[in-house]
N, C-alpha and C. Protein backbone atom coordinates (compact mmCIF):
# COMPACT_ATOMS: atom_id res chain seq x y z
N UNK A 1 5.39 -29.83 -12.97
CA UNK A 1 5.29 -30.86 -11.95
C UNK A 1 4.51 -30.27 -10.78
N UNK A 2 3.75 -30.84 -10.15
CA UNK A 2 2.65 -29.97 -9.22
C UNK A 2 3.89 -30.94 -7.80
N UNK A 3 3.54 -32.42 -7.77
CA UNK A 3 3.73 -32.90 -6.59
C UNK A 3 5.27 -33.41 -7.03
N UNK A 4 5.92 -33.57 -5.77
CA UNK A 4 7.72 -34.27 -6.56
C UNK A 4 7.28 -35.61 -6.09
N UNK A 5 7.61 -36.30 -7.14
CA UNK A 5 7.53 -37.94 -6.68
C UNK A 5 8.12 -38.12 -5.01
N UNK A 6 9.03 -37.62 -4.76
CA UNK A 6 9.56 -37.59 -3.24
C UNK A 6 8.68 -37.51 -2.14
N UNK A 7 8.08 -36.90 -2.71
CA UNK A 7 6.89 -35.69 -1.49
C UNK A 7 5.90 -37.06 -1.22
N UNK A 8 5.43 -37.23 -2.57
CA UNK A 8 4.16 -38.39 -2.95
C UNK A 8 4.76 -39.92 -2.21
N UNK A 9 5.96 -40.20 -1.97
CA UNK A 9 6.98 -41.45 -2.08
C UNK A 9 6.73 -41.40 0.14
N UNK A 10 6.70 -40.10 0.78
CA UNK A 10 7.27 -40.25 1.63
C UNK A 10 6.25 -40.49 2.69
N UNK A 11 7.00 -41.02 3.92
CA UNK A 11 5.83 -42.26 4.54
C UNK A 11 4.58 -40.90 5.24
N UNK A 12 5.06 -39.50 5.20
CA UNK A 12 3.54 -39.17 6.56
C UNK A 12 3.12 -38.31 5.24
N UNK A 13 3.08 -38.49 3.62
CA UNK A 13 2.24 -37.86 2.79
C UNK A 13 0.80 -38.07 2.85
N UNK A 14 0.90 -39.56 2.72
CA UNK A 14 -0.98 -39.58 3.09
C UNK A 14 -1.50 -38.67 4.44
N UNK A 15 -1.17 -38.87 5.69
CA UNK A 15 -0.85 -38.16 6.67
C UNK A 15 -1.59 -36.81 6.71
N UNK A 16 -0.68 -36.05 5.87
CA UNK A 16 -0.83 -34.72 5.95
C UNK A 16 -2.08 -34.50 5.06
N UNK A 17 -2.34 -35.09 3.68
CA UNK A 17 -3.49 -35.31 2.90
C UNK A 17 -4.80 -35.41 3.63
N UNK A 18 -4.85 -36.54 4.34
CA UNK A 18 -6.07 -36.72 5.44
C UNK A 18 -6.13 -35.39 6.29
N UNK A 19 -4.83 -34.36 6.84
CA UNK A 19 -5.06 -33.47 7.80
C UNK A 19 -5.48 -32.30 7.53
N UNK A 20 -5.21 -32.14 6.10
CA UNK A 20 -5.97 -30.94 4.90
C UNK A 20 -7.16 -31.21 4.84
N UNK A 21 -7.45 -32.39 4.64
CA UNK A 21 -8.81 -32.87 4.21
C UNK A 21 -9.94 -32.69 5.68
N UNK A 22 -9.04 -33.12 6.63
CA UNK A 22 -10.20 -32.60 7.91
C UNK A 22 -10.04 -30.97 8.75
N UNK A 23 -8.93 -30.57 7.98
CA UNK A 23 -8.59 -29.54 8.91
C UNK A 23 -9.19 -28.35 7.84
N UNK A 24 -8.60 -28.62 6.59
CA UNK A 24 -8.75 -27.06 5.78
C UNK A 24 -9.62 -27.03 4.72
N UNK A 25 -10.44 -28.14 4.56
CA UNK A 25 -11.02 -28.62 2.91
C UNK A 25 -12.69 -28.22 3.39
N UNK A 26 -13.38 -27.45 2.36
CA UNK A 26 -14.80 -27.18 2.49
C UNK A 26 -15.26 -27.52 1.38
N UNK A 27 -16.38 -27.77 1.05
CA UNK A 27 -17.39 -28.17 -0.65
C UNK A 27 -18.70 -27.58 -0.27
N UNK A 28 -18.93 -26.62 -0.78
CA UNK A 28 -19.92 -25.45 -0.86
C UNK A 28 -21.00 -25.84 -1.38
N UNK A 29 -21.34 -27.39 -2.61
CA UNK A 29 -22.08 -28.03 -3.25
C UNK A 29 -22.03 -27.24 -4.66
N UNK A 30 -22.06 -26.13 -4.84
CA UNK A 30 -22.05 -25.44 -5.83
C UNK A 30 -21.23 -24.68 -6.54
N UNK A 31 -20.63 -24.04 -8.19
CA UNK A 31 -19.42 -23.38 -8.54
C UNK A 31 -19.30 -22.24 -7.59
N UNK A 32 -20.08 -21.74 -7.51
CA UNK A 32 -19.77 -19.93 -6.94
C UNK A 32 -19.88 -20.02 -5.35
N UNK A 33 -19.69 -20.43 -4.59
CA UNK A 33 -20.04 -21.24 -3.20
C UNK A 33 -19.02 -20.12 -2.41
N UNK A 34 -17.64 -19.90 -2.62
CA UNK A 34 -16.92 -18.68 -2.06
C UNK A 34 -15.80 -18.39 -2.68
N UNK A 35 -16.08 -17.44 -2.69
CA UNK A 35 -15.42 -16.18 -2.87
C UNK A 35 -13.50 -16.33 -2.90
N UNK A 36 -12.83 -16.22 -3.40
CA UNK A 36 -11.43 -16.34 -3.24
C UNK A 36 -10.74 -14.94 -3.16
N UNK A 37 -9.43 -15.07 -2.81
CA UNK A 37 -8.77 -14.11 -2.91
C UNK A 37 -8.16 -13.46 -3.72
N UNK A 38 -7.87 -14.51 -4.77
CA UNK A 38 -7.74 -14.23 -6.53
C UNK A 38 -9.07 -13.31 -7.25
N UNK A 39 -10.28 -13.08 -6.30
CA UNK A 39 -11.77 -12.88 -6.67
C UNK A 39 -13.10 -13.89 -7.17
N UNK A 40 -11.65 -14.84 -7.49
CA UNK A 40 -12.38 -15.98 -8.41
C UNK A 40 -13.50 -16.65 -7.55
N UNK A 41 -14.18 -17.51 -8.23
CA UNK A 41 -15.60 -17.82 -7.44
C UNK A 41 -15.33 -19.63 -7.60
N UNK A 42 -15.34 -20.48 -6.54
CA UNK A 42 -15.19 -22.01 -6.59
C UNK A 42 -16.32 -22.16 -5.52
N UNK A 43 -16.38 -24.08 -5.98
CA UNK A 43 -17.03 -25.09 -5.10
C UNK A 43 -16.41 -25.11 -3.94
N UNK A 44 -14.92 -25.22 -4.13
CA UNK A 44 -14.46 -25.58 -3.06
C UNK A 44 -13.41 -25.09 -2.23
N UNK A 45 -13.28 -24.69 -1.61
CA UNK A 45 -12.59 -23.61 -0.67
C UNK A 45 -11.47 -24.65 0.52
N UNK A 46 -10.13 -24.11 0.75
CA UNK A 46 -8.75 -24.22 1.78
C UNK A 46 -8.77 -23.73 2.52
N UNK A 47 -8.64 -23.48 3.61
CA UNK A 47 -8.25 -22.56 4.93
C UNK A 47 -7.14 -23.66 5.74
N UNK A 48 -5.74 -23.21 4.95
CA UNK A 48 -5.09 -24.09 5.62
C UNK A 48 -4.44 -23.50 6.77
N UNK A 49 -4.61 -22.40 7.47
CA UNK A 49 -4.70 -21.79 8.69
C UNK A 49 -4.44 -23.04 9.95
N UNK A 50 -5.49 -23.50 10.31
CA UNK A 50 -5.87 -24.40 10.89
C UNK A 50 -4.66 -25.82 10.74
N UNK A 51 -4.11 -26.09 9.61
CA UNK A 51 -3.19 -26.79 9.13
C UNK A 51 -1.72 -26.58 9.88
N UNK A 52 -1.50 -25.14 9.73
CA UNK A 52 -0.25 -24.46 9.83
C UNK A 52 -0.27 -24.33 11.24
N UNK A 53 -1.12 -24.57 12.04
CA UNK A 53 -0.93 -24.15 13.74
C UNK A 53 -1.61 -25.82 14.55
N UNK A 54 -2.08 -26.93 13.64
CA UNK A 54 -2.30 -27.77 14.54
C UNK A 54 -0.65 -28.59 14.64
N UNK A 55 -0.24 -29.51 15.69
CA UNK A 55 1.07 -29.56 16.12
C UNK A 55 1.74 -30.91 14.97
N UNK A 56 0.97 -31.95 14.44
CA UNK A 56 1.21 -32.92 13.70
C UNK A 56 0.94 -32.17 12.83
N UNK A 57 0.36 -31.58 11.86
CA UNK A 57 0.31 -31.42 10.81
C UNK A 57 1.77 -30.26 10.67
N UNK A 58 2.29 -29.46 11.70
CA UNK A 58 3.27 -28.29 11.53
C UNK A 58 4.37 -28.95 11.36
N UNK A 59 4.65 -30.57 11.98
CA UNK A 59 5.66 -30.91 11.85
C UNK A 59 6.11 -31.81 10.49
N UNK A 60 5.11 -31.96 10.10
CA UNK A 60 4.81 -32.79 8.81
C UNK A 60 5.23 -31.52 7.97
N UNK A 61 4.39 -30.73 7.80
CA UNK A 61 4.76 -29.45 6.77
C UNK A 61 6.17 -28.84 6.99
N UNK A 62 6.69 -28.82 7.94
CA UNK A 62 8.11 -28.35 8.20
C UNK A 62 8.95 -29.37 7.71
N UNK A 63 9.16 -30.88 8.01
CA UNK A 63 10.06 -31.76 7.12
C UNK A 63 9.69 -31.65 6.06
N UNK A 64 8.57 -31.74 5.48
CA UNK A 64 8.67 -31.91 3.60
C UNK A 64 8.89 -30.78 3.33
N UNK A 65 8.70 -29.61 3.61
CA UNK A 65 9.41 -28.62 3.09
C UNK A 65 10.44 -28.37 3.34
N UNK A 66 10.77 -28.65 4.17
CA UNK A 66 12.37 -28.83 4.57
C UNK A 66 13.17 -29.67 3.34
N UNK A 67 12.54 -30.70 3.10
CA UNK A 67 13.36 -31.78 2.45
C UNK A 67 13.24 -31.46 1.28
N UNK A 68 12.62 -30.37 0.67
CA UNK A 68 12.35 -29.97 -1.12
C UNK A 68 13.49 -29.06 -1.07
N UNK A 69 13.04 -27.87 -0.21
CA UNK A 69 14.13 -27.02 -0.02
C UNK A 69 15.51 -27.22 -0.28
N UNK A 70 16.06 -27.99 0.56
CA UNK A 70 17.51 -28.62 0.69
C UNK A 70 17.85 -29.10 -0.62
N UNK A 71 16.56 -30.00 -1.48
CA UNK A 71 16.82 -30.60 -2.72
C UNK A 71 17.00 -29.37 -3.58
N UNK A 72 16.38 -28.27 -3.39
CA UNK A 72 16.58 -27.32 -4.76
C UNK A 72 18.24 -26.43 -4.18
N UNK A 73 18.80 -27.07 -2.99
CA UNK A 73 19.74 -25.79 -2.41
C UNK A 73 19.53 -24.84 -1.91
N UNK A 74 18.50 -24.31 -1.63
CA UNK A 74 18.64 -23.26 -0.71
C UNK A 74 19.05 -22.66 0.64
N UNK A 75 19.63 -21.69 0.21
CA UNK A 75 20.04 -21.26 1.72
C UNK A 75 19.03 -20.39 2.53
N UNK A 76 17.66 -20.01 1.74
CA UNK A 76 16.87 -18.69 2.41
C UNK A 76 15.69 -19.12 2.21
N UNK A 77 14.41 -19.47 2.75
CA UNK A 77 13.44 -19.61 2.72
C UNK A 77 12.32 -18.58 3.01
N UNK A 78 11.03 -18.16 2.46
CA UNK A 78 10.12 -16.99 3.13
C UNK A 78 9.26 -16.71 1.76
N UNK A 79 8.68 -16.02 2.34
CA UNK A 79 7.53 -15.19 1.08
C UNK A 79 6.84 -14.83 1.58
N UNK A 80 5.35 -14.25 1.04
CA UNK A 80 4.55 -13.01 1.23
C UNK A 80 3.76 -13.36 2.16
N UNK A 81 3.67 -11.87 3.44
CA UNK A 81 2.51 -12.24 4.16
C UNK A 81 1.36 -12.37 3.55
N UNK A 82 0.84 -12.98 4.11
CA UNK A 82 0.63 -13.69 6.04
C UNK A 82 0.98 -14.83 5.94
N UNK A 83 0.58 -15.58 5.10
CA UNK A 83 0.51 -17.18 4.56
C UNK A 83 2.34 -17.76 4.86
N UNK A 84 2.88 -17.33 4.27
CA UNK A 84 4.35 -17.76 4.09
C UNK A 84 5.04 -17.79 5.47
N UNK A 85 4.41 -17.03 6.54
CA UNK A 85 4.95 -16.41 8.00
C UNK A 85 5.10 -17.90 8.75
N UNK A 86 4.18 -18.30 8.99
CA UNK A 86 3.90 -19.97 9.79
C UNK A 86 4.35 -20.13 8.72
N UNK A 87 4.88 -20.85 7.84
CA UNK A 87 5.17 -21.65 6.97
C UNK A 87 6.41 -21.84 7.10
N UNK A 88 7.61 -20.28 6.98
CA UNK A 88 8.84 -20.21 7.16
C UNK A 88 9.32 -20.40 8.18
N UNK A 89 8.55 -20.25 9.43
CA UNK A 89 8.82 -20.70 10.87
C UNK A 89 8.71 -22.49 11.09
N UNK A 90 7.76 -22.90 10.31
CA UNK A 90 7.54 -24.36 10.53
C UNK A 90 8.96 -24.77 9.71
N UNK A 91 9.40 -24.20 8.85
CA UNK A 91 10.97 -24.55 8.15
C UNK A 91 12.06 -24.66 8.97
N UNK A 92 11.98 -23.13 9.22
CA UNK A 92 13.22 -23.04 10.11
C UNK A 92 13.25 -23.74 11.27
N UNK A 93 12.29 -24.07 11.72
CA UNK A 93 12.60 -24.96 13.23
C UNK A 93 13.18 -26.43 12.97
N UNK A 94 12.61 -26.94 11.40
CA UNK A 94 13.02 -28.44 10.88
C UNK A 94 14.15 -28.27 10.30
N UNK A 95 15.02 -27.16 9.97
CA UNK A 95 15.83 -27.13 9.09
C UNK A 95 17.63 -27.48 9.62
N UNK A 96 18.58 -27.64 8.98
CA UNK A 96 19.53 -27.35 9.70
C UNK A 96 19.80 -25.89 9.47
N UNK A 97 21.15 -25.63 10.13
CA UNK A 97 21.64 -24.10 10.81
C UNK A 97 21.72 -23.45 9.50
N UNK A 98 21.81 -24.02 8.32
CA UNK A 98 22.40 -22.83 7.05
C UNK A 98 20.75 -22.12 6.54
N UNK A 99 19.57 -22.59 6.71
CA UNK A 99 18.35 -22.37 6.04
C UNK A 99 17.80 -21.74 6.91
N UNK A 100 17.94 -20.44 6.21
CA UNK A 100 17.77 -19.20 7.38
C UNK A 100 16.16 -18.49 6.47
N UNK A 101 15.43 -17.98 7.49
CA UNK A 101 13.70 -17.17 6.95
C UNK A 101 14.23 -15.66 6.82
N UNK A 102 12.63 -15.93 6.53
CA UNK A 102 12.50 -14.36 5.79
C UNK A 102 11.38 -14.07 5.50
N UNK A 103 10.59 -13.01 5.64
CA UNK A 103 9.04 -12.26 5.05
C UNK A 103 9.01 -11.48 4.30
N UNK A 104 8.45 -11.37 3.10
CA UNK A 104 8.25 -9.93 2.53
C UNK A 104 6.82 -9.47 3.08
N UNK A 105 6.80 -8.08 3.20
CA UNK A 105 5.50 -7.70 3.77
C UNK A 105 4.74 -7.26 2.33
N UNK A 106 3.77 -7.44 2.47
CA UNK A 106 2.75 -6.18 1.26
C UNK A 106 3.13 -5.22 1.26
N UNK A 107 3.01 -4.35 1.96
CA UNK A 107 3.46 -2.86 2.20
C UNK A 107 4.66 -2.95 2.73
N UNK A 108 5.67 -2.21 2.21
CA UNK A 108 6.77 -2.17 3.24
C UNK A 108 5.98 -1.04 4.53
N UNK A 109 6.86 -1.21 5.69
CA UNK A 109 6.66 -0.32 7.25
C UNK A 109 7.89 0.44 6.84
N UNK A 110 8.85 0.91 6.04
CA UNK A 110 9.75 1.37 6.32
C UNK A 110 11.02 0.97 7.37
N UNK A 111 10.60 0.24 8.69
CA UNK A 111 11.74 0.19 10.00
C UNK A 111 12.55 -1.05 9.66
N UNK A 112 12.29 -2.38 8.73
CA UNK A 112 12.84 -3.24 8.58
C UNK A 112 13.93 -3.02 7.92
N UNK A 113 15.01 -4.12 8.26
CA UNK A 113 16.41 -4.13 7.77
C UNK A 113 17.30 -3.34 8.33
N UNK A 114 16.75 -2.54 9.47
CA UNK A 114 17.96 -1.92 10.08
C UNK A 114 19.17 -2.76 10.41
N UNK A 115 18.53 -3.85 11.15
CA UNK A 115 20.11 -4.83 11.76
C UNK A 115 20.79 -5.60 10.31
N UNK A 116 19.84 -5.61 9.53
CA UNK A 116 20.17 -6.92 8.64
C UNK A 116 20.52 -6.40 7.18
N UNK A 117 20.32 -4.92 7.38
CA UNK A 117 19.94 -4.34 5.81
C UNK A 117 19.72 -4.65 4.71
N UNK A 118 18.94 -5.58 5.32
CA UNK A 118 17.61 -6.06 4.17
C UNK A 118 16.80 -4.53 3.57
N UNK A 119 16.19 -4.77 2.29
CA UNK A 119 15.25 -3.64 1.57
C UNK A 119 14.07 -3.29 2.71
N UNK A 120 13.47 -2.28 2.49
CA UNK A 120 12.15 -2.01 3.40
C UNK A 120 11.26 -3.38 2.89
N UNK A 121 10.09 -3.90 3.93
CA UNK A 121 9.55 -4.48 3.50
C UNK A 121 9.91 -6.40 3.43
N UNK A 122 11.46 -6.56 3.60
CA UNK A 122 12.02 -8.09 3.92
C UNK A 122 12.78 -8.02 4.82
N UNK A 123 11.58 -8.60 5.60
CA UNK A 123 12.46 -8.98 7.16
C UNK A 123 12.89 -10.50 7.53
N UNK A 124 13.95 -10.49 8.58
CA UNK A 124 13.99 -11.78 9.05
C UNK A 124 15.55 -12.15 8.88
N UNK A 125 16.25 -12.87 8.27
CA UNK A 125 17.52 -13.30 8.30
C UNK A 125 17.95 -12.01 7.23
N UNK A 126 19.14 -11.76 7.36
CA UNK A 126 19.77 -10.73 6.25
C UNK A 126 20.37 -11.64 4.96
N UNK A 127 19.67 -11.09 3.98
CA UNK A 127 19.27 -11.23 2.29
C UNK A 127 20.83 -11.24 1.60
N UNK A 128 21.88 -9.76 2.54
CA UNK A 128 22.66 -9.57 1.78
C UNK A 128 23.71 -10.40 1.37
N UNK A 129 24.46 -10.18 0.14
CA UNK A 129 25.35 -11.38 -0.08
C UNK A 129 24.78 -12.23 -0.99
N UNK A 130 22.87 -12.41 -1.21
CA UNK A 130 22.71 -13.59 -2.25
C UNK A 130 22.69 -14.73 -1.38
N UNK A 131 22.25 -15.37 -2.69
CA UNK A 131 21.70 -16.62 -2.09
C UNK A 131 20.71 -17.29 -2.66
N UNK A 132 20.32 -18.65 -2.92
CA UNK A 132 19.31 -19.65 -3.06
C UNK A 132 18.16 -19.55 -2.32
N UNK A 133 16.73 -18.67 -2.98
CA UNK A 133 15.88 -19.03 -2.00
C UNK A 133 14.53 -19.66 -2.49
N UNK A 134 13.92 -20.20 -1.73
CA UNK A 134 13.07 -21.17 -2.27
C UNK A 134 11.73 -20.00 -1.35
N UNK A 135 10.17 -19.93 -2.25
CA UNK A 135 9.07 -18.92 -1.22
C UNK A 135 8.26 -20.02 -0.97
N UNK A 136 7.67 -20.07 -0.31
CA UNK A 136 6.84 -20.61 0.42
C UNK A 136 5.17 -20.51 0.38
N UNK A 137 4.21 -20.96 -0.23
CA UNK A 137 2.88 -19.91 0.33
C UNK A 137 1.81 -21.25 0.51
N UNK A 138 1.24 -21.14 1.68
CA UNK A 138 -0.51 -22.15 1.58
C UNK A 138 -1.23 -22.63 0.74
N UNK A 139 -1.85 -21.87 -0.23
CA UNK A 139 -2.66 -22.60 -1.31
C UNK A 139 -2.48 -21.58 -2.30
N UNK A 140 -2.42 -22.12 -3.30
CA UNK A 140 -1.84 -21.31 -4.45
C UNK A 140 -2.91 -21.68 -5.68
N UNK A 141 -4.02 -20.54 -6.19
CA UNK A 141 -4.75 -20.47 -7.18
C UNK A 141 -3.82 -19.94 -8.41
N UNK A 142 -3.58 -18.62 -8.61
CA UNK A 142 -3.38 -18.50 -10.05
C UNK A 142 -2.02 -18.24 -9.95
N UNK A 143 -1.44 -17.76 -8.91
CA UNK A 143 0.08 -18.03 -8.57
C UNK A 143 0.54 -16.65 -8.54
N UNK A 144 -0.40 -15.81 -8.50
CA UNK A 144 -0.36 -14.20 -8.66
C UNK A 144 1.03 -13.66 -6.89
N UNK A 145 0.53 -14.07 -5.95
CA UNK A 145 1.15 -13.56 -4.88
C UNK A 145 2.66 -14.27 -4.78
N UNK A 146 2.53 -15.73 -5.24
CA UNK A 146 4.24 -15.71 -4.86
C UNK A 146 4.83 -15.26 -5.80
N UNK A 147 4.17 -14.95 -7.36
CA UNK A 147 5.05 -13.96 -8.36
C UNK A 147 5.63 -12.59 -7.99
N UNK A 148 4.74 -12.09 -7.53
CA UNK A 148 4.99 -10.66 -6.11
C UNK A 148 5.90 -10.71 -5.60
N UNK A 149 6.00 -11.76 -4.81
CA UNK A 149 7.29 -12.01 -3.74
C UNK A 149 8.47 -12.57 -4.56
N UNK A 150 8.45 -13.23 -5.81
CA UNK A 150 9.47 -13.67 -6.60
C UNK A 150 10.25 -12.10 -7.13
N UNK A 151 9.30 -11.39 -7.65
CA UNK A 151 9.93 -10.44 -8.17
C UNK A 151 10.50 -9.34 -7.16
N UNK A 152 9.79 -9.16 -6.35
CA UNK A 152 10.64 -8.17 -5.21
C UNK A 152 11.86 -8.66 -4.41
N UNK A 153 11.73 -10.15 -4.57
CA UNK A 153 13.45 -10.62 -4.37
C UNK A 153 14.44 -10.27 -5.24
N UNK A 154 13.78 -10.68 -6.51
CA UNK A 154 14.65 -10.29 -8.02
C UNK A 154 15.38 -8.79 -7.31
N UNK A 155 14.12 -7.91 -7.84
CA UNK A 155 14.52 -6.91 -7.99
C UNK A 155 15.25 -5.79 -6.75
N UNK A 156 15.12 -6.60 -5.54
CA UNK A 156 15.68 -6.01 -4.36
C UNK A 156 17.19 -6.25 -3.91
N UNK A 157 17.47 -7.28 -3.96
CA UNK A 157 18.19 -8.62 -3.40
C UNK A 157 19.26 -9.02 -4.98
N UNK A 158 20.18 -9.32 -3.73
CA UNK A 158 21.18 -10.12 -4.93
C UNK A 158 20.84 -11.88 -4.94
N UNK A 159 19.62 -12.04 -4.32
CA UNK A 159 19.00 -13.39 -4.43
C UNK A 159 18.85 -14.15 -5.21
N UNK A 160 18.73 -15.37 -5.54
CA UNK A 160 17.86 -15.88 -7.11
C UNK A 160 17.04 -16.95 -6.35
N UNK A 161 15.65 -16.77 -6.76
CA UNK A 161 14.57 -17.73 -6.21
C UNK A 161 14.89 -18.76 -7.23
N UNK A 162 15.03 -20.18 -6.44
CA UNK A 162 14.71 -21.36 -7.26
C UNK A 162 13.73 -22.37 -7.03
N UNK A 163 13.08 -22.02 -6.73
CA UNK A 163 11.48 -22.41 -6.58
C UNK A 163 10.46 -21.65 -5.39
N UNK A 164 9.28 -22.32 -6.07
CA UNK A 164 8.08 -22.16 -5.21
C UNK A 164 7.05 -23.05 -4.98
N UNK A 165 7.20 -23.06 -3.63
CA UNK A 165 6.38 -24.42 -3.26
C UNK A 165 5.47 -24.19 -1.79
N UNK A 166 4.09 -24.59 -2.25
CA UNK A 166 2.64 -23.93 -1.89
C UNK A 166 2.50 -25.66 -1.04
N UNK A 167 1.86 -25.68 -0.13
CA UNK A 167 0.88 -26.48 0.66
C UNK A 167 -0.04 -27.25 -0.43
N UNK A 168 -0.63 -26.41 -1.26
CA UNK A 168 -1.82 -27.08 -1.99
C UNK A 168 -1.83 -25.68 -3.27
N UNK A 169 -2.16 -26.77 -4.19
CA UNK A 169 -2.02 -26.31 -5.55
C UNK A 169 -3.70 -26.16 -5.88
N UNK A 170 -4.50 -25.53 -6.41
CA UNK A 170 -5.83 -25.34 -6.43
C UNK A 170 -6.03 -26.04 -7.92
N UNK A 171 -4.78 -26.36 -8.71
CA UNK A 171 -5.34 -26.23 -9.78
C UNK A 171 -6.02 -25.71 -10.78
N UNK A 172 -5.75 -24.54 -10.55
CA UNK A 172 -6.47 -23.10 -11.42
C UNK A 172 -5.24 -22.37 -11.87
N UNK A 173 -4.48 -22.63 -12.45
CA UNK A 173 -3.84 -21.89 -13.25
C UNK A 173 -1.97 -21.82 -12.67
N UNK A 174 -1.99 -21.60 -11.72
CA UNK A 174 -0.91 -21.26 -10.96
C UNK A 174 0.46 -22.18 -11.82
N UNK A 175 0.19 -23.69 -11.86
CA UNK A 175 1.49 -24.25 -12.53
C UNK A 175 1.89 -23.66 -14.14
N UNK A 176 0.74 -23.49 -14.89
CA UNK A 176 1.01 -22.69 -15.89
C UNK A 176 1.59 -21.42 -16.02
N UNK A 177 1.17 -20.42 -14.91
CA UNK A 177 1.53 -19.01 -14.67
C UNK A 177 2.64 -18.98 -13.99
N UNK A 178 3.35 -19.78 -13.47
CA UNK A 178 4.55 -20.10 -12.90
C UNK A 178 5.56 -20.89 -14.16
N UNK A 179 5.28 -21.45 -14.87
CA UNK A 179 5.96 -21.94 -16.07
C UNK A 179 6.18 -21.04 -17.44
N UNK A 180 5.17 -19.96 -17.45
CA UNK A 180 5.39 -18.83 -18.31
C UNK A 180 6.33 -18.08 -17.68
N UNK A 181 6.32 -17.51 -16.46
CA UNK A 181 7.20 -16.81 -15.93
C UNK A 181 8.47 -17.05 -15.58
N UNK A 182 9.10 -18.53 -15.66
CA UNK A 182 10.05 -19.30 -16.07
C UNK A 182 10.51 -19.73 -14.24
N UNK A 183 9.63 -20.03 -13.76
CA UNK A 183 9.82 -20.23 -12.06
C UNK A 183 9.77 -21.77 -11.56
N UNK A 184 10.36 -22.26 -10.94
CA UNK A 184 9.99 -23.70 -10.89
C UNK A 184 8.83 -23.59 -9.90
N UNK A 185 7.88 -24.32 -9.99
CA UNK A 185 6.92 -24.31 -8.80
C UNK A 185 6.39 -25.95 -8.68
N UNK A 186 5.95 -26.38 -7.45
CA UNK A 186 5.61 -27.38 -6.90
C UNK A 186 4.75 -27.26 -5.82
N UNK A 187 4.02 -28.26 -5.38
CA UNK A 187 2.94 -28.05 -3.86
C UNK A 187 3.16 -29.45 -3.21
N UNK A 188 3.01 -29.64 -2.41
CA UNK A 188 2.86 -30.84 -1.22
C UNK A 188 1.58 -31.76 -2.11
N UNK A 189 0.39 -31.45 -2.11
CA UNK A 189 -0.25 -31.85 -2.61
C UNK A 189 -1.29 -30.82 -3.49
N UNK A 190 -2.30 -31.62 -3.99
CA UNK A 190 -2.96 -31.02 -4.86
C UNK A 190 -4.93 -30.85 -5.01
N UNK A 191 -5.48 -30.26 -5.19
CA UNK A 191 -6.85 -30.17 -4.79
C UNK A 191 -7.44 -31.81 -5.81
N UNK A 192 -7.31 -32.26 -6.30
CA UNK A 192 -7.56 -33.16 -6.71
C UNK A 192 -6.77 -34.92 -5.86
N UNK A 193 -6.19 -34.56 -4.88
CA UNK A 193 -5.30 -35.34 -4.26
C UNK A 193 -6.76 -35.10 -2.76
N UNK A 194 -6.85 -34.06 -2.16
CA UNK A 194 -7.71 -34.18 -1.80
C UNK A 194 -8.86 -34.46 -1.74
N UNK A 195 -9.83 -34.19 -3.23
CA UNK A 195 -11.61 -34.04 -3.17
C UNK A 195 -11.23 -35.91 -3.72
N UNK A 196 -10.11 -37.01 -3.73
CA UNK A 196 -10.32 -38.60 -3.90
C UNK A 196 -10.07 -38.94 -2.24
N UNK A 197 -9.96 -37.58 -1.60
CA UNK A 197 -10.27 -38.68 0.26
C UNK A 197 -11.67 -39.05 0.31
């Protein structure tokens, strides 16, 4: 399932669609046009940056993710820098008091988790004890980085991720590579939801 009928059903979806579409959406005219972070080479390029810090679109992205969240249960929201950082903050401010954040870094710094004794490397609300957490990330090509952050919860944490849910789905692989790996995953919308504005 890329979009939840809910997401698609709810009144500021078009909304946020149009705010991707003017805020983060580029068409290069051609396949190899730029460069991704996967390496991969597309027409058409996201920078939902711009998305995540204008003030209507943060509050839009904070209720629907808010409202998936809650649907899968979770009590812990977060995932991998940088992307997931604004994302989990736009949560937690929409959320009620039990849906507490969290970051995993790339590198651990070593100093995190002193107060919270969280693992090196996941900061933000304390992990310990377990818990329902749902990751978070911007645009999601082959689904390589929130697998990263799925598994260093696994394997850190008495956590269990029950989903992952991206801003925008690129449609390159990610729902498949998330369905082999046995992960639920979903996006707000989808690159084909955009290039029909």
């Amino acid at each position: 399932m890329a979009v939840d009928p809910t997401v698609r059903a709810h009144p500021e979806w078009a909304r946020l669609g149009a705010l991707v579409h003017e805020l983060a959406f580029l068409d290069g005219g051609h396949d190899d046009a730029f460069t991704l972070a996967s390496g991969r080479h597309s027409r058409w390029f996201f920078d939902t940056k711009p998305v995540m810090m204008h003030p209507e679109a943060g509050r839009i992205l904070g209720r629907l993710l808010t409202m998936r969240a809650e649907a899968m249960g979770a009590q812990f929201v977060g995932g991998l820098e940088l992307g997931a950082v604004p994302l989990t903050a736009l949560v937690v401010a929409a959320a009620p008091d039990h849906l507490r954040g969290f970051m995993v870094r790339k590198e651990p710094k070593g100093r995190g988790g002193r107060k919270t004794n969280n693992p090196p490397g996941i900061e933000g609300s304390s992990l310990v004890g377990g818990g329902d957490v749902v990751i978070v990330e911007d645009v999601t090509t082959t689904g390589g980085s929130s697998i990263v952050a799925v598994e260093r919860i696994h394997a850190e944490t008495d956590c269990r991720v029950v989903g992952v849910i991206s801003i925008l789905d690129r449609e390159e692989g990610a729902e498949e590579a998330f369905e082999a790996a046995g992960i639920h995953f979903e996006s707000l919308l989808t690159r084909s939801d955009i290039l029909a504005l």
